[in-house]
Protein backbone atom coordinates (compact mmCIF):
# COMPACT_ATOMS: atom_id res chain seq x y z
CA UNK A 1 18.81 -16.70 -7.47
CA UNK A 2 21.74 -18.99 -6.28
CA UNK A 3 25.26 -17.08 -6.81
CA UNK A 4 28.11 -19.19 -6.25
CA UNK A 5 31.03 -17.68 -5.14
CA UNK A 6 34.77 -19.12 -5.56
CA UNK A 7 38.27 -17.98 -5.18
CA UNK A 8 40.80 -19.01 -8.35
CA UNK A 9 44.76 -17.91 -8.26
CA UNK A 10 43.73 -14.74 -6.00
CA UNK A 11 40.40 -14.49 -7.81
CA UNK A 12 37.07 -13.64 -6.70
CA UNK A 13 34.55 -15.33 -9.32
CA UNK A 14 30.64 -14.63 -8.70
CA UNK A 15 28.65 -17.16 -10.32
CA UNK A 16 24.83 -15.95 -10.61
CA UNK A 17 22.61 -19.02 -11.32
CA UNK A 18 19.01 -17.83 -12.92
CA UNK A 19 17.93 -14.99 -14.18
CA UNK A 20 19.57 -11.71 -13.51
CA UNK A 21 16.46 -9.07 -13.20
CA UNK A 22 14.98 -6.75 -11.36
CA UNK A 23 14.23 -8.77 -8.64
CA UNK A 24 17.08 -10.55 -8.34
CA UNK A 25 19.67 -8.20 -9.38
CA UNK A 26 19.96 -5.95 -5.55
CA UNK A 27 21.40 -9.54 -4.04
CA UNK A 28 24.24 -9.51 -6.72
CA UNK A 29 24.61 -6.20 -5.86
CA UNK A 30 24.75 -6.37 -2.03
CA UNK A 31 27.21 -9.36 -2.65
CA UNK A 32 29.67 -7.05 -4.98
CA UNK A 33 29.17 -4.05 -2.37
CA UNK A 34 30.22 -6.42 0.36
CA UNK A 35 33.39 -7.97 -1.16
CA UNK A 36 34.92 -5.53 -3.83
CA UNK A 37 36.69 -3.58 -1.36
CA UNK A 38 39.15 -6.46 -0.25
CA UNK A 39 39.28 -7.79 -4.17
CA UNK A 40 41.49 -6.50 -6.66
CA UNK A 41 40.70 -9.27 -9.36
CA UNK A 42 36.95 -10.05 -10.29
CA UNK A 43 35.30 -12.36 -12.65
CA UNK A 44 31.77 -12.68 -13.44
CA UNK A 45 30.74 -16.19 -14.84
CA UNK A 46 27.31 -16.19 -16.67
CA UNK A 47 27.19 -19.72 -17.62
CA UNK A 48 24.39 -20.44 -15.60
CA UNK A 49 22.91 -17.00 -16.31
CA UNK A 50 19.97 -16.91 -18.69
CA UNK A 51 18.49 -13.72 -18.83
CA UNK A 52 19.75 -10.00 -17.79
CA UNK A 53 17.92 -7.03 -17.15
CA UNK A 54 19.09 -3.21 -16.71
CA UNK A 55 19.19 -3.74 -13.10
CA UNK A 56 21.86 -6.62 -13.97
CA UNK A 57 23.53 -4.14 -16.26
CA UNK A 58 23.78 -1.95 -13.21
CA UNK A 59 24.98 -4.45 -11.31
CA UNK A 60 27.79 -5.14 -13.66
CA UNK A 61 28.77 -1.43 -14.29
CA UNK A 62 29.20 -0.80 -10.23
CA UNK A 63 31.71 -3.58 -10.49
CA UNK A 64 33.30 -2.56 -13.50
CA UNK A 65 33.15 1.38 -11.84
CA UNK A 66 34.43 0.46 -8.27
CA UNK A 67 37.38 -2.17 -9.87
CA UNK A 68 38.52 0.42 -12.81
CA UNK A 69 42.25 1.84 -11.92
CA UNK A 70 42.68 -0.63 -8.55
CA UNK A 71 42.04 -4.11 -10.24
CA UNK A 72 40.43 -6.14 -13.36
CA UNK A 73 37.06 -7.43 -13.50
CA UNK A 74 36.18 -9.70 -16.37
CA UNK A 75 32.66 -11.03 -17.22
CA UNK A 76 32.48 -14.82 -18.97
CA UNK A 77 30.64 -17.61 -20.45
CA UNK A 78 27.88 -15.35 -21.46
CA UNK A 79 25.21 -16.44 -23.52
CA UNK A 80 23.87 -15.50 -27.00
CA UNK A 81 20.93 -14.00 -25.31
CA UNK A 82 22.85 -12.03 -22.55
CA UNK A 83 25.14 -11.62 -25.69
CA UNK A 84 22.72 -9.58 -27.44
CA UNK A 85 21.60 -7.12 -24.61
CA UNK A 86 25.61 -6.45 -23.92
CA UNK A 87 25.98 -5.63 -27.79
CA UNK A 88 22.82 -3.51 -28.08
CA UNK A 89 23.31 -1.55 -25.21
CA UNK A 90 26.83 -1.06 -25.92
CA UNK A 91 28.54 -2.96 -23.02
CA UNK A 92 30.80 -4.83 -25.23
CA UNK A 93 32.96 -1.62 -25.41
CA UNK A 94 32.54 -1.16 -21.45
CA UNK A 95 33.25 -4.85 -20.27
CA UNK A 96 36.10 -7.22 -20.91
CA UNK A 97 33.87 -9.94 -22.39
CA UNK A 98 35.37 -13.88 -22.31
């Protein structure tokens, strides 16, 4: 898994490219453990994301834990697949979807 990383009006946006799964899910997590503590503003882009797992879900929810009260974190361009597991597990009520 590729994850692009770029910074937009004092934005950190993560880009994963691929699948997000158990195998690939720990680097998106070591990324996130490495820069949330200097980032106040976060956005996930999912454009080039085709698949997510629980262990992406986790992923997402550290994020969404270690940025909730200090900064925003929003999660975009998801697809109707990635869509459906957000709905179904009931993330659309935890994450500010674009």
């Amino acid at each position: 898994m590729k994850i692009h990383e770029t910074r937009e009006d004092g934005r950190l946006i993560l880009a994963p490219e691929g699948r997000l799964d158990t195998v690939s899910a720990p680097e998106l997590l070591d990324e996130l453990k490495k820069q949330l503590p200097a980032v106040s503003d976060l956005v996930i882009d999912l454009e080039k994301t085709d698949y997510i797992s629980s262990a992406g879900l986790r992923a997402l929810l550290y994020a969404h834990q270690e940025l909730d009260g200090r900064g925003t974190m929003v999660v975009r361009n998801a697809n109707d697949l990635v869509t459906e597991v957000f709905e179904v597990t009931g993330f659309t009520s935890i994450l500010n979807l674009e």
